[in-house]
C-alpha atoms as a PDB file:
ATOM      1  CA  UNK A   1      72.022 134.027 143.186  1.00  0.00           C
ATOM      2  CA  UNK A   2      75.392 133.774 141.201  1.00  0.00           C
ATOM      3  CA  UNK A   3      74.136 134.180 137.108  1.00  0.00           C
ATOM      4  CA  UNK A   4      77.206 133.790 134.507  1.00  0.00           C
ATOM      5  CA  UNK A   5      76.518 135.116 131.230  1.00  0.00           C
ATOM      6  CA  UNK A   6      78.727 134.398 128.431  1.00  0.00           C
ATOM      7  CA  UNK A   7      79.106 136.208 125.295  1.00  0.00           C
ATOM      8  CA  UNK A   8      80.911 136.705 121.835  1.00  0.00           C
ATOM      9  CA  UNK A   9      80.133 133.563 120.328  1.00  0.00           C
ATOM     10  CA  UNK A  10      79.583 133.484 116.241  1.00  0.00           C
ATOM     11  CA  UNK A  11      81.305 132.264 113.471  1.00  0.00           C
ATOM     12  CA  UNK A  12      84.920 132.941 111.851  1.00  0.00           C
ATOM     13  CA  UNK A  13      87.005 131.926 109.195  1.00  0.00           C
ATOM     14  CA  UNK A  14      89.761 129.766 110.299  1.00  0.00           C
ATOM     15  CA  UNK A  15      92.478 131.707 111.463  1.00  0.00           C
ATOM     16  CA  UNK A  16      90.412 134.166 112.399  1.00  0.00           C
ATOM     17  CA  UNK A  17      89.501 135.241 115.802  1.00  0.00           C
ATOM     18  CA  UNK A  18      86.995 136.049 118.523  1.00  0.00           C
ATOM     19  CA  UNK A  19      86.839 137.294 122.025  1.00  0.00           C
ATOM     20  CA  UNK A  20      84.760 135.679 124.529  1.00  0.00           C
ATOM     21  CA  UNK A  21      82.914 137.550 127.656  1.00  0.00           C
ATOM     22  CA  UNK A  22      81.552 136.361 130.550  1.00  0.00           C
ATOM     23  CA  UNK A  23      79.532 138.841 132.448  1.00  0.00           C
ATOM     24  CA  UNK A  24      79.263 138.053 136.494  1.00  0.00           C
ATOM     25  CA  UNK A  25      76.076 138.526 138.853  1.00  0.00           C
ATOM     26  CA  UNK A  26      76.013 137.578 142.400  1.00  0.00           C
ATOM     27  CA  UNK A  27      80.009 136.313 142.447  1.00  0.00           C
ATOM     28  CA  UNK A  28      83.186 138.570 142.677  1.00  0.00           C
ATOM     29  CA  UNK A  29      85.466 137.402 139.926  1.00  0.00           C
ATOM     30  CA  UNK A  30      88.417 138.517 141.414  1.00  0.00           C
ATOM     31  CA  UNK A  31      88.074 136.535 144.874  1.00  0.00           C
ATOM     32  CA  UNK A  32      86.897 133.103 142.503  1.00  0.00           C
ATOM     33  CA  UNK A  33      88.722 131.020 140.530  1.00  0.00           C
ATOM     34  CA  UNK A  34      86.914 130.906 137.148  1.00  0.00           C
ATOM     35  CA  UNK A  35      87.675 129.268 133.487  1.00  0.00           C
ATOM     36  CA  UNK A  36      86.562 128.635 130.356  1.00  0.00           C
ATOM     37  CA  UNK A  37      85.478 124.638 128.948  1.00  0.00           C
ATOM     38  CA  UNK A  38      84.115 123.787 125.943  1.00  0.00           C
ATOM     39  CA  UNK A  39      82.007 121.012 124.514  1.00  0.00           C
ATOM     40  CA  UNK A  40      81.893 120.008 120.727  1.00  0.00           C
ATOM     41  CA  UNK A  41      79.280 117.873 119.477  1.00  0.00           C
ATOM     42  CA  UNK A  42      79.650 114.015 120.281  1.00  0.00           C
ATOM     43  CA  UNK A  43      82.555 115.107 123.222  1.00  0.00           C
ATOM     44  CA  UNK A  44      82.628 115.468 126.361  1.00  0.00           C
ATOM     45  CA  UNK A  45      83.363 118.944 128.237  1.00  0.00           C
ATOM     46  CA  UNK A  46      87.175 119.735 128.151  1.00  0.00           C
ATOM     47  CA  UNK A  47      88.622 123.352 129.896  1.00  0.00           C
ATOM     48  CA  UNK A  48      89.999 125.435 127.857  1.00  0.00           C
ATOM     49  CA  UNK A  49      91.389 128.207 130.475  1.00  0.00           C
ATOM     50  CA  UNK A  50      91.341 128.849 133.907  1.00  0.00           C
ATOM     51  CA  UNK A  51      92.413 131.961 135.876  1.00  0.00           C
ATOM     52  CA  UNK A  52      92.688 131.828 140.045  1.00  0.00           C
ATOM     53  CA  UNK A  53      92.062 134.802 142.539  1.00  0.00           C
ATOM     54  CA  UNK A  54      95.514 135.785 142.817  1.00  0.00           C
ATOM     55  CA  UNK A  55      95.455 135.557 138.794  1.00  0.00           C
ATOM     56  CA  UNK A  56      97.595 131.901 138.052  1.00  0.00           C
ATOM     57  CA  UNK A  57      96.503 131.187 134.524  1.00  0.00           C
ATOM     58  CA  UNK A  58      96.528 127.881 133.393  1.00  0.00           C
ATOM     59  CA  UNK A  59      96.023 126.055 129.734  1.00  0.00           C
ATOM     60  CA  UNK A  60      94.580 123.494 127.544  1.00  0.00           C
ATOM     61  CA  UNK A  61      97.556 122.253 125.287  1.00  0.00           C
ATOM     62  CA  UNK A  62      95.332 122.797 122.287  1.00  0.00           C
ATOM     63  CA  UNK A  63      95.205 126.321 122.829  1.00  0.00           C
ATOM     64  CA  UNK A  64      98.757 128.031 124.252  1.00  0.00           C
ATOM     65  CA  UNK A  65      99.481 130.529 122.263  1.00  0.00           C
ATOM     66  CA  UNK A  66      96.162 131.120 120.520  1.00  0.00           C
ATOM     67  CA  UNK A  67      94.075 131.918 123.582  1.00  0.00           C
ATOM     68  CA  UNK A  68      94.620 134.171 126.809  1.00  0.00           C
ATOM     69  CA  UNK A  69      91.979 134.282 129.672  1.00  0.00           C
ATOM     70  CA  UNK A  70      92.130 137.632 131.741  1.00  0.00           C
ATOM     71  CA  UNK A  71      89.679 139.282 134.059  1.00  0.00           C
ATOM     72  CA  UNK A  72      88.419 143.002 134.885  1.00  0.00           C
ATOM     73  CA  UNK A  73      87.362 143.318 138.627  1.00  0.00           C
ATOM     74  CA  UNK A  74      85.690 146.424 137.564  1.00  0.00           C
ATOM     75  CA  UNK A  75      83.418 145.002 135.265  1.00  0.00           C
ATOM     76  CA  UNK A  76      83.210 141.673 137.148  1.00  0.00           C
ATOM     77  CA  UNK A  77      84.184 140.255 133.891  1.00  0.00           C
ATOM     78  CA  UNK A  78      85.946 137.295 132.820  1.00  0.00           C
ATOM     79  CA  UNK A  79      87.332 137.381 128.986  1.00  0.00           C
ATOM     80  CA  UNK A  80      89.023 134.250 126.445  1.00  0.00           C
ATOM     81  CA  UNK A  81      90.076 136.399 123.496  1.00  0.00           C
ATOM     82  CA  UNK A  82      90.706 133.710 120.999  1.00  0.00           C
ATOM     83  CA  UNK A  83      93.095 133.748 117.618  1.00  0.00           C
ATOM     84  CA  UNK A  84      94.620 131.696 115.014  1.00  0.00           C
ATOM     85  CA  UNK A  85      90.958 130.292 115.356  1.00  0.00           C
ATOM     86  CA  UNK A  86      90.794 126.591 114.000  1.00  0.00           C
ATOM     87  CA  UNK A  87      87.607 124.195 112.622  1.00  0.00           C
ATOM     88  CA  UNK A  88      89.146 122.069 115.880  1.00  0.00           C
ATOM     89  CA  UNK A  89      87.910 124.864 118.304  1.00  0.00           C
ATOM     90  CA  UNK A  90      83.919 124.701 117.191  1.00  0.00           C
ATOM     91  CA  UNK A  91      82.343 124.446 120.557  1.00  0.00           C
ATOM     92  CA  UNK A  92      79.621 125.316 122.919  1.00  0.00           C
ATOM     93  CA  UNK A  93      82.096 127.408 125.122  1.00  0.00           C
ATOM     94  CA  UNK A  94      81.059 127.686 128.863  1.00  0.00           C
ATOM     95  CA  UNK A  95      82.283 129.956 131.423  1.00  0.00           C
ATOM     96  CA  UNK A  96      82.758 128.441 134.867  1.00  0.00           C
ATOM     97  CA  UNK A  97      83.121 129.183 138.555  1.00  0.00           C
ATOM     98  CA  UNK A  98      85.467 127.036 140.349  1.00  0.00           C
ATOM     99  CA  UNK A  99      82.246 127.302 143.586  1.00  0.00           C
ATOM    100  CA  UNK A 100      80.046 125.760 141.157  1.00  0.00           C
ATOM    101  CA  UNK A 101      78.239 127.640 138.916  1.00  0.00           C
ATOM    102  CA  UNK A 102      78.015 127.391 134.948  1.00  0.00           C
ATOM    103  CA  UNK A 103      76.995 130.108 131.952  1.00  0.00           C
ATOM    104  CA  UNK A 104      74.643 128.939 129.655  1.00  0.00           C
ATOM    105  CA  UNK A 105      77.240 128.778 127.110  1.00  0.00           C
ATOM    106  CA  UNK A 106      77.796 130.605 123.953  1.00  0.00           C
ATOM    107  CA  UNK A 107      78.557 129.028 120.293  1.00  0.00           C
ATOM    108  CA  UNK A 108      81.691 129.191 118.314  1.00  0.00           C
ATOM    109  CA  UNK A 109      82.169 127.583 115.150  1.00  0.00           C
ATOM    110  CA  UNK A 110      85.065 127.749 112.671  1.00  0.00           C
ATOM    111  CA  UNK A 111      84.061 127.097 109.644  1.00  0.00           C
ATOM    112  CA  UNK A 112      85.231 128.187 105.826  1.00  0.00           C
END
């Protein structure tokens, strides 16, 4: 049974920044191709970031620059450290497998 657990979440001054986890059970991170969406209230889910096996990264416009998904076989981890944080990016953020299977999500809001 593949569980995805995200963490990190919370809120942050614009411009400041957080780091996003996403702890994997049952899936090897490094032979999946797994990213990041988000969904803010009244929107539909966008992605954010995705990484592939062989470690292609890939990006939302909205967030070159500011964002950078990575992995850690090791850990079987999947990370979105986030900066230059903006009220735009307030979102349940989701970490996904590319076979199927979703985190529960974790909140981020920007807020002053």
């Amino acid at each position: 049974q593949v569980q995805l657990v995200e963490s990190g979440g919370g809120l942050v001054q614009p411009g400041g920044s957080l780091r996003l986890s996403c702890a994997a059970s049952g899936l090897t991170v490094g032979v999946n191709d797994m990213g990041w969406y988000r969904q803010a209230p009244g929107k539909q889910r966008e992605l954010v970031a995705t990484i592939t096996w062989h470690g292609i990264t890939n990006y939302a416009d909205s967030v070159k620059g500011r964002f950078t998904i990575s992995r850690d076989d090791f850990k079987n981890t999947v990370y979105l450290p986030m900066n230059s944080l903006k009220p735009e990016d307030t979102a349940i953020y989701y970490c996904n497998a590319k076979s199927g299977s979703w985190g529960q999500g974790t909140q981020v809001t920007v807020s002053s």
